[in-house]
N, C-alpha and C. Protein backbone atom coordinates (compact mmCIF):
# COMPACT_ATOMS: atom_id res chain seq x y z
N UNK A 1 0.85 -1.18 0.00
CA UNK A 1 0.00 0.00 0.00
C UNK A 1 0.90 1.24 0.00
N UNK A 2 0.45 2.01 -0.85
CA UNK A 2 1.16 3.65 -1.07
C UNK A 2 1.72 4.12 0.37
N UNK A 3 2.18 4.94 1.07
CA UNK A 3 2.46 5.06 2.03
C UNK A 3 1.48 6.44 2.69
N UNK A 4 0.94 6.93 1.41
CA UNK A 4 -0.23 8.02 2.07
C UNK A 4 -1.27 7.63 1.92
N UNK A 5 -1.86 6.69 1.10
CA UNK A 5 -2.84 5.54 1.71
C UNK A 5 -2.74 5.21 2.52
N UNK A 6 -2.04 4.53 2.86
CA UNK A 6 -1.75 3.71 4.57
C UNK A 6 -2.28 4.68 5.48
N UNK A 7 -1.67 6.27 5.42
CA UNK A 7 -1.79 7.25 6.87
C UNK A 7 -3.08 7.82 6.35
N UNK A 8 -3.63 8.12 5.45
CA UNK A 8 -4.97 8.33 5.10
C UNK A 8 -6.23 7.21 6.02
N UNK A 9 -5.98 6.16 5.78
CA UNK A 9 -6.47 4.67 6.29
C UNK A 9 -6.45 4.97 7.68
N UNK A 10 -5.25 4.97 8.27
CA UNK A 10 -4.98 4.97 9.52
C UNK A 10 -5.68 6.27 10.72
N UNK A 11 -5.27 7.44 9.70
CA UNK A 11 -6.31 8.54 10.22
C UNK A 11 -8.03 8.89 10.13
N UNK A 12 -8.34 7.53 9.33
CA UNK A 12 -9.56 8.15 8.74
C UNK A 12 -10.09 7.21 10.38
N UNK A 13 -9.11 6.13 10.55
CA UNK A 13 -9.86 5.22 11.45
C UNK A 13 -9.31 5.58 13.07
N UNK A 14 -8.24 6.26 12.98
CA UNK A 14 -8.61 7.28 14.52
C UNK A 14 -10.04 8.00 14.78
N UNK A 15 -10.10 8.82 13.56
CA UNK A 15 -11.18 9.91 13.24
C UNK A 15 -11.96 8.93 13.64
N UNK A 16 -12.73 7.57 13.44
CA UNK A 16 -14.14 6.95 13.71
C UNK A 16 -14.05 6.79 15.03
N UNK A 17 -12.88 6.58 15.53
CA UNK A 17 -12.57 6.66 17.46
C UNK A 17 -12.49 7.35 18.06
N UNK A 18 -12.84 8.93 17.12
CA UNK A 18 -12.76 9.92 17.71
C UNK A 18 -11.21 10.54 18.12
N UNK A 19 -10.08 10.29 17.79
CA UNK A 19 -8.97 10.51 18.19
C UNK A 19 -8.80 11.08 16.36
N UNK A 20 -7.62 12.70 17.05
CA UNK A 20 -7.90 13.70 15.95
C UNK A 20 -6.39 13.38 15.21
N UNK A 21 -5.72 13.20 14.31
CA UNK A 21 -4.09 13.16 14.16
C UNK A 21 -3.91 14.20 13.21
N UNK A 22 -2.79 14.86 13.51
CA UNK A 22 -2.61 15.83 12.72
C UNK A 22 -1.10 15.73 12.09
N UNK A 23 -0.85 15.67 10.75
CA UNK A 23 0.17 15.47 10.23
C UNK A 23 0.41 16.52 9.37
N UNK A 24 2.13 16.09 8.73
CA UNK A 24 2.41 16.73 7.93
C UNK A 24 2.16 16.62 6.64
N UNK A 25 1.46 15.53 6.32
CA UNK A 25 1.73 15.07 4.93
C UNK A 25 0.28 15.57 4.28
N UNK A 26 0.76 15.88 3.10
CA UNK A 26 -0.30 16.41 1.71
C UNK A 26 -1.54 15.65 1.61
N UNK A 27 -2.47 16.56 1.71
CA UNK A 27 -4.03 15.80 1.37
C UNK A 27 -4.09 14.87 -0.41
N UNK A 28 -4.00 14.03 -0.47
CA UNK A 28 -4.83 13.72 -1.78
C UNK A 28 -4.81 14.64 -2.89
N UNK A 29 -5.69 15.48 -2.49
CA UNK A 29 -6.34 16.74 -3.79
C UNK A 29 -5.28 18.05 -3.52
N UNK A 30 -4.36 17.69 -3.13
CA UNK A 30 -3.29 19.35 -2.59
C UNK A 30 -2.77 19.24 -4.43
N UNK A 31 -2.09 18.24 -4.88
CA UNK A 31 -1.41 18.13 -6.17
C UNK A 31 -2.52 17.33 -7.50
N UNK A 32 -3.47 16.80 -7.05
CA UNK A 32 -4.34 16.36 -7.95
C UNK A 32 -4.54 17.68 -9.42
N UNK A 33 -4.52 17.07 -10.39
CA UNK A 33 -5.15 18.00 -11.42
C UNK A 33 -3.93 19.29 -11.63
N UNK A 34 -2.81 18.76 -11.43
CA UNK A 34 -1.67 19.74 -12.30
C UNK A 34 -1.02 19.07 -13.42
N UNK A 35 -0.82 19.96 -14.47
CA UNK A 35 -0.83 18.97 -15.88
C UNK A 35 0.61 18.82 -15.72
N UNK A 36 1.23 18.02 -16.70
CA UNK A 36 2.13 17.32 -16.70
C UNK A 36 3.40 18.43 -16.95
N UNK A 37 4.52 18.18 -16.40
CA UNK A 37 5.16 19.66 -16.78
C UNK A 37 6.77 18.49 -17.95
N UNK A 38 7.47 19.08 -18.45
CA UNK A 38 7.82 18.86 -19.78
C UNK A 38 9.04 19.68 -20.36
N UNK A 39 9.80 19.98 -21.04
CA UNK A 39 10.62 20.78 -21.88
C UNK A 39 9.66 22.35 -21.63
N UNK A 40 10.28 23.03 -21.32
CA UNK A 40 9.37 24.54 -21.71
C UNK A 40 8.68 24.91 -20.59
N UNK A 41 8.41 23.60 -19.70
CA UNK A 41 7.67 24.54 -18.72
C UNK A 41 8.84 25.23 -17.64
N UNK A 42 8.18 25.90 -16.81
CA UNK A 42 8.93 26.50 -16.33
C UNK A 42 7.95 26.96 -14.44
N UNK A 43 8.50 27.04 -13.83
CA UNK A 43 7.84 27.75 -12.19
C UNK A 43 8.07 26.82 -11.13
N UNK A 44 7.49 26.70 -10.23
CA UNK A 44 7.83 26.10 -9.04
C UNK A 44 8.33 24.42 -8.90
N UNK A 45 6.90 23.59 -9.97
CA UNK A 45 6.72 22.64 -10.27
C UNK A 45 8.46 21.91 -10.73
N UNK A 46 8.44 22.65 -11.74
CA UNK A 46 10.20 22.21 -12.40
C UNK A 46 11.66 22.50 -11.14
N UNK A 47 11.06 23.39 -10.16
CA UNK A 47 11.78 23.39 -9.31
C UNK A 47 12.41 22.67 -8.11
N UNK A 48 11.16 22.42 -8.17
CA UNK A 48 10.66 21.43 -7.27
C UNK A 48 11.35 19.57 -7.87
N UNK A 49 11.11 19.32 -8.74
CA UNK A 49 12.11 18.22 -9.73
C UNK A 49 13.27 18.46 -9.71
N UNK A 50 13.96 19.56 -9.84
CA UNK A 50 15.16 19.50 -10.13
C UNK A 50 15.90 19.52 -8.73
N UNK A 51 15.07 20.44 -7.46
CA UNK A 51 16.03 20.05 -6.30
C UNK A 51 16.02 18.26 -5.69
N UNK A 52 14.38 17.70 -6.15
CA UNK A 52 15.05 16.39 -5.94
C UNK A 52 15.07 15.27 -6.58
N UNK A 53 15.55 15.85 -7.56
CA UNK A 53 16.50 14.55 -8.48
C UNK A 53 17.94 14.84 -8.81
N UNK A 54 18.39 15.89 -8.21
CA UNK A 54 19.92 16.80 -7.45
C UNK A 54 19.66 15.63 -6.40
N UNK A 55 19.02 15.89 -5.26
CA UNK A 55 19.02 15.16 -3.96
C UNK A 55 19.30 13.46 -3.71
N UNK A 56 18.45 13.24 -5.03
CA UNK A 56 18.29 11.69 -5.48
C UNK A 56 19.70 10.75 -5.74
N UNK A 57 20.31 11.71 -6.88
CA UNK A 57 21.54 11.33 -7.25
C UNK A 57 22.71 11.39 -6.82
N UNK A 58 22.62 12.94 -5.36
CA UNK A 58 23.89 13.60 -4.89
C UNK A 58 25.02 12.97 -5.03
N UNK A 59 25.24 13.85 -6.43
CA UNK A 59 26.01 13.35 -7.38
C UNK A 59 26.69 14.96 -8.18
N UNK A 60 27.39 15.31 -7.92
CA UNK A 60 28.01 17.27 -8.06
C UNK A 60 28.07 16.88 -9.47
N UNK A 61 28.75 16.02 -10.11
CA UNK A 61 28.85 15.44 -11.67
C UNK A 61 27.46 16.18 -12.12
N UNK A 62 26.39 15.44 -11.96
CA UNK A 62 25.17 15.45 -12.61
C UNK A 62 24.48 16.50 -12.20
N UNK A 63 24.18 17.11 -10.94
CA UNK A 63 23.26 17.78 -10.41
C UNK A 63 23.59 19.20 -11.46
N UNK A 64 22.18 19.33 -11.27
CA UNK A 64 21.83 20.77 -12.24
C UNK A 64 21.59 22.28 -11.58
N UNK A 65 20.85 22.88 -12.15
CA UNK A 65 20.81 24.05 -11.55
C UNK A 65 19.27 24.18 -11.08
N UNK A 66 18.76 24.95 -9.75
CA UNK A 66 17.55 24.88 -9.55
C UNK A 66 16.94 26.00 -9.88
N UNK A 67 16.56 26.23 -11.45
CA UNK A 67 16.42 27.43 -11.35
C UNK A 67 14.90 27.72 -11.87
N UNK A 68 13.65 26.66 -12.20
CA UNK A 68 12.63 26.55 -12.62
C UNK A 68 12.50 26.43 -14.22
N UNK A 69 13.55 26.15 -14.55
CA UNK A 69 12.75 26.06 -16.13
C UNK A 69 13.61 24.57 -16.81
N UNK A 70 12.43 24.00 -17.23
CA UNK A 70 12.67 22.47 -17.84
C UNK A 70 13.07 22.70 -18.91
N UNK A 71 15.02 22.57 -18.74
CA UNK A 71 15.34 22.38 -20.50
C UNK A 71 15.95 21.19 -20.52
N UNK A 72 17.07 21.10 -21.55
CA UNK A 72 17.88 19.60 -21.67
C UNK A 72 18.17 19.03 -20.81
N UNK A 73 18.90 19.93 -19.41
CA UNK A 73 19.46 18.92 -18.61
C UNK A 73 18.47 18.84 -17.26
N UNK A 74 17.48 19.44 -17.77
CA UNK A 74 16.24 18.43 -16.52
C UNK A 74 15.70 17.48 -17.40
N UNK A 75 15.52 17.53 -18.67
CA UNK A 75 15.07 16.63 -19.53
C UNK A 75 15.90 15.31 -19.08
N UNK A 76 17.21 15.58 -19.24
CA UNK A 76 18.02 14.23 -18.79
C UNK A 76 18.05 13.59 -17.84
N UNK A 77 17.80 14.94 -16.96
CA UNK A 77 18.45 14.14 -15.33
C UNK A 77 16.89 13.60 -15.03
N UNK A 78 15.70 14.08 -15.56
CA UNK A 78 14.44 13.67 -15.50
C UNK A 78 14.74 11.95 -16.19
N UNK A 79 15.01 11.95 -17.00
CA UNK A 79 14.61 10.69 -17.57
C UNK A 79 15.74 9.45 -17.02
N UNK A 80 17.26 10.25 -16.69
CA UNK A 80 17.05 9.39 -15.28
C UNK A 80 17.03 8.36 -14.52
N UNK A 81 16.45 9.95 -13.67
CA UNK A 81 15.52 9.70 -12.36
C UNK A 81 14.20 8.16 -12.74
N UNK A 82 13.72 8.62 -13.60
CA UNK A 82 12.85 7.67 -14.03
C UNK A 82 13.42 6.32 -14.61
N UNK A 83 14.28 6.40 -14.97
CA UNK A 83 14.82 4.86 -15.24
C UNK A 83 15.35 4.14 -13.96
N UNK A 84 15.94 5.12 -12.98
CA UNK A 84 16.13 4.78 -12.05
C UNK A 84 15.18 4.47 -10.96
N UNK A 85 13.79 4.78 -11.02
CA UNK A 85 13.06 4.53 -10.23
C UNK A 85 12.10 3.51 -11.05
N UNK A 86 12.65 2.55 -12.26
CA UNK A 86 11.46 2.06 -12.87
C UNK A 86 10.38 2.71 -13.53
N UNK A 87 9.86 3.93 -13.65
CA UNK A 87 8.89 4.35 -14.48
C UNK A 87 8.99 4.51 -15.80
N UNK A 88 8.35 4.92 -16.00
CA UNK A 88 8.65 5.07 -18.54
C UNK A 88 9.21 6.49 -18.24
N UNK A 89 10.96 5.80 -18.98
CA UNK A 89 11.26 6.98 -18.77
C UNK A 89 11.46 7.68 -20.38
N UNK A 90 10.59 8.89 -19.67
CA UNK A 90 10.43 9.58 -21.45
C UNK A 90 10.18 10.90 -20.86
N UNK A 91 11.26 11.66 -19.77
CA UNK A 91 11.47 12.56 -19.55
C UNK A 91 10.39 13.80 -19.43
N UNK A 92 9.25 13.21 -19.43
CA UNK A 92 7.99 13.98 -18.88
C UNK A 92 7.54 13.51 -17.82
N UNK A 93 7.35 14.63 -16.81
CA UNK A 93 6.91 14.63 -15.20
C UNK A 93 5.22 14.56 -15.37
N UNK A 94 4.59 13.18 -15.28
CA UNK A 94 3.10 12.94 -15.08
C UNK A 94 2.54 12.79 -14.13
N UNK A 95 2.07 12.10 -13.74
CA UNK A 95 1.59 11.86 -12.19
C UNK A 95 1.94 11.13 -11.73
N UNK A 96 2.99 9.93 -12.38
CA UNK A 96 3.59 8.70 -12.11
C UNK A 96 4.80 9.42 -11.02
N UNK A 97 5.68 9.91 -11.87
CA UNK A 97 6.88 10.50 -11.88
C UNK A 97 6.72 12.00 -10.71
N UNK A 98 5.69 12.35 -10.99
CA UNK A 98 5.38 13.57 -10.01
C UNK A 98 4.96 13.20 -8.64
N UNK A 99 4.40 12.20 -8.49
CA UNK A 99 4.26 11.07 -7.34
C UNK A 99 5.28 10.87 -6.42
N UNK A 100 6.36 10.27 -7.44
CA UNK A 100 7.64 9.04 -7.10
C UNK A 100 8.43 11.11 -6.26
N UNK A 101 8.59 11.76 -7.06
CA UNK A 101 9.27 12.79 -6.94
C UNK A 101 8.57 13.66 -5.01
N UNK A 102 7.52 14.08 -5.06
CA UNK A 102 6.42 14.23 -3.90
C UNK A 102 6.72 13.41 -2.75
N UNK A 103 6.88 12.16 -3.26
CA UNK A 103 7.33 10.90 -1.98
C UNK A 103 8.91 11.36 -1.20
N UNK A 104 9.37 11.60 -2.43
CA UNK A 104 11.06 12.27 -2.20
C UNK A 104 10.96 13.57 -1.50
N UNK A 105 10.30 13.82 -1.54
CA UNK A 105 10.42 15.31 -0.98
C UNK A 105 9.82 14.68 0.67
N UNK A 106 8.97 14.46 0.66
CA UNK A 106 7.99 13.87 1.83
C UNK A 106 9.03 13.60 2.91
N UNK A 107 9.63 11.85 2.27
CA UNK A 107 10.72 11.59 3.51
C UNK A 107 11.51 12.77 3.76
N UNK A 108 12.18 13.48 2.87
CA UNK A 108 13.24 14.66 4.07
C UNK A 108 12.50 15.24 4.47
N UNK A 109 11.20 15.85 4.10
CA UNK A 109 10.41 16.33 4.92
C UNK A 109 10.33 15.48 6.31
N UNK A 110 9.88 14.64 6.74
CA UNK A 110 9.22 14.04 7.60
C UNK A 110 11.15 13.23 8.41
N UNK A 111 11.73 13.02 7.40
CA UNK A 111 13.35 12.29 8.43
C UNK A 111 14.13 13.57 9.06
N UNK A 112 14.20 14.81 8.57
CA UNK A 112 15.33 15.69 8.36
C UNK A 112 14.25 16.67 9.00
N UNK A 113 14.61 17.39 10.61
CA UNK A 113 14.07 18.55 11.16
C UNK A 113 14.47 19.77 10.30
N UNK A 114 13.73 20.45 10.32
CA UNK A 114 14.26 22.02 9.48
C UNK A 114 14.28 21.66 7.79
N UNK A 115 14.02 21.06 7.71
CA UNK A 115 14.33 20.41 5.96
C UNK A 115 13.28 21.46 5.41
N UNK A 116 12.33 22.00 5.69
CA UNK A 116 11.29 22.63 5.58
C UNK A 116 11.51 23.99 5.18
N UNK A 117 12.90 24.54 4.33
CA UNK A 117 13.41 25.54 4.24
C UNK A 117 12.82 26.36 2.78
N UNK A 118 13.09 27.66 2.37
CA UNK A 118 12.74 27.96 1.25
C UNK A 118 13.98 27.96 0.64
N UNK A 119 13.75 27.27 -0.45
CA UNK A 119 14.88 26.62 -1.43
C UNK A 119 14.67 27.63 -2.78
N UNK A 120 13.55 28.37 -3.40
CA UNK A 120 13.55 28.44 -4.57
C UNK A 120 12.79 29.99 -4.42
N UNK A 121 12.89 31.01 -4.59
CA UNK A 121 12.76 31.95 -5.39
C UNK A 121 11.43 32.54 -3.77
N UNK A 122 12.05 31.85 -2.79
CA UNK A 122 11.06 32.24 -1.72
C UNK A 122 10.19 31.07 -1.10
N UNK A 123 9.77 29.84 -2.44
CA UNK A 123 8.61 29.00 -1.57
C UNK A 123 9.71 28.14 -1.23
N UNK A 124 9.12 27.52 -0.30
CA UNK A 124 9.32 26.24 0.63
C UNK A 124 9.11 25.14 0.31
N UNK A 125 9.67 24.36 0.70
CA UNK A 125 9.96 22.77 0.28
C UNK A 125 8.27 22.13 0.03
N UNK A 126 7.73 22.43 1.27
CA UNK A 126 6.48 21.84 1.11
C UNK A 126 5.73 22.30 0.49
N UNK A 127 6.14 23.58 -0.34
CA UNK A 127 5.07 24.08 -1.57
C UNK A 127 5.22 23.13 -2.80
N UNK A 128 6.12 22.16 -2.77
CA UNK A 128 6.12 21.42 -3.82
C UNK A 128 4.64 20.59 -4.36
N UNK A 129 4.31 20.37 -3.04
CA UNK A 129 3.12 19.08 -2.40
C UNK A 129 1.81 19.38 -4.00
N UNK A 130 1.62 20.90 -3.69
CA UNK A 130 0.71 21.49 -4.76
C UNK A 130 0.83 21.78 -6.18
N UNK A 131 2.43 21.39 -6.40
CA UNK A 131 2.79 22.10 -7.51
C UNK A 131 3.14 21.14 -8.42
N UNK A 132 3.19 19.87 -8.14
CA UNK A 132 3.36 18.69 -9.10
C UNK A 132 2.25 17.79 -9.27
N UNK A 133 2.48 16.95 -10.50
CA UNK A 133 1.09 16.49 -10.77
C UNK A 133 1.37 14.95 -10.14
N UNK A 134 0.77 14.36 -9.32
CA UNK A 134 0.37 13.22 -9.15
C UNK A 134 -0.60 12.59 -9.09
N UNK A 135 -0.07 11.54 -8.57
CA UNK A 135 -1.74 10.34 -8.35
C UNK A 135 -2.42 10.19 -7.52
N UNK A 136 -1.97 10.86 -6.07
CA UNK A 136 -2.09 10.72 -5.24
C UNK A 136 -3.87 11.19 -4.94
């Protein structure tokens, strides 16, 4: 089971016991319904990819620049990321890949105190949650 299924599950069934849990992790519908981002796009979303698939690989060789806009070498280090995590890798961030990426962010969120920093042009790590497209 997904691992925000599981705490979804788990909280829905405090909630019937009346016991309230309050977490950190992204509702469902926080990233639902953001289109797929790609070559050209450009804003938080691509930012958000590129600090962690830098993070993924920490690897100074490969790591790119975080600067929001999807060109060749997020194209690359995108596709990857995705070979490396098993998905089709064809260097577009869908909901598969925007998922796998969200999860990545999640654990340092949730292992690493303070991880919660603004990394990009002002937003914060956990603005990612909204800004990529997943399945979740």
């Amino acid at each position: 089971m997904h691992p925000i299924r599981k705490i979804t599950t788990i909280s829905a069934s405090l909630a019937a016991a009346g016991i309230l849990l309050v977490t950190a992790v992204p509702s469902a519908q926080a990233a639902t319904g953001q289109p797929s981002l790609r070559q050209g796009s450009s804003g938080l979303g691509v930012a958000c990819i590129q600090w962690e698939e830098n993070k993924f690989f920490d690897d100074p060789r490969t790591a790119i620049a975080v600067d929001g806009d999807f060109g060749p070498a997020t194209y690359n280090l995108t596709h990857s990321y995705q070979s490396a995590m098993q998905l089709q890798a064809d260097g577009i961030v869908g909901p598969r890949t925007g998922g796998a990426i969200a999860s990545g962010i999640q654990v340092t969120l949730n292992t690493y105190p303070g991880a919660n920093y603004q990394f990009w042009q002002g937003y914060w790590l956990s603005d990612c949650y909204g800004a990529l497209p997943t399945n979740w």
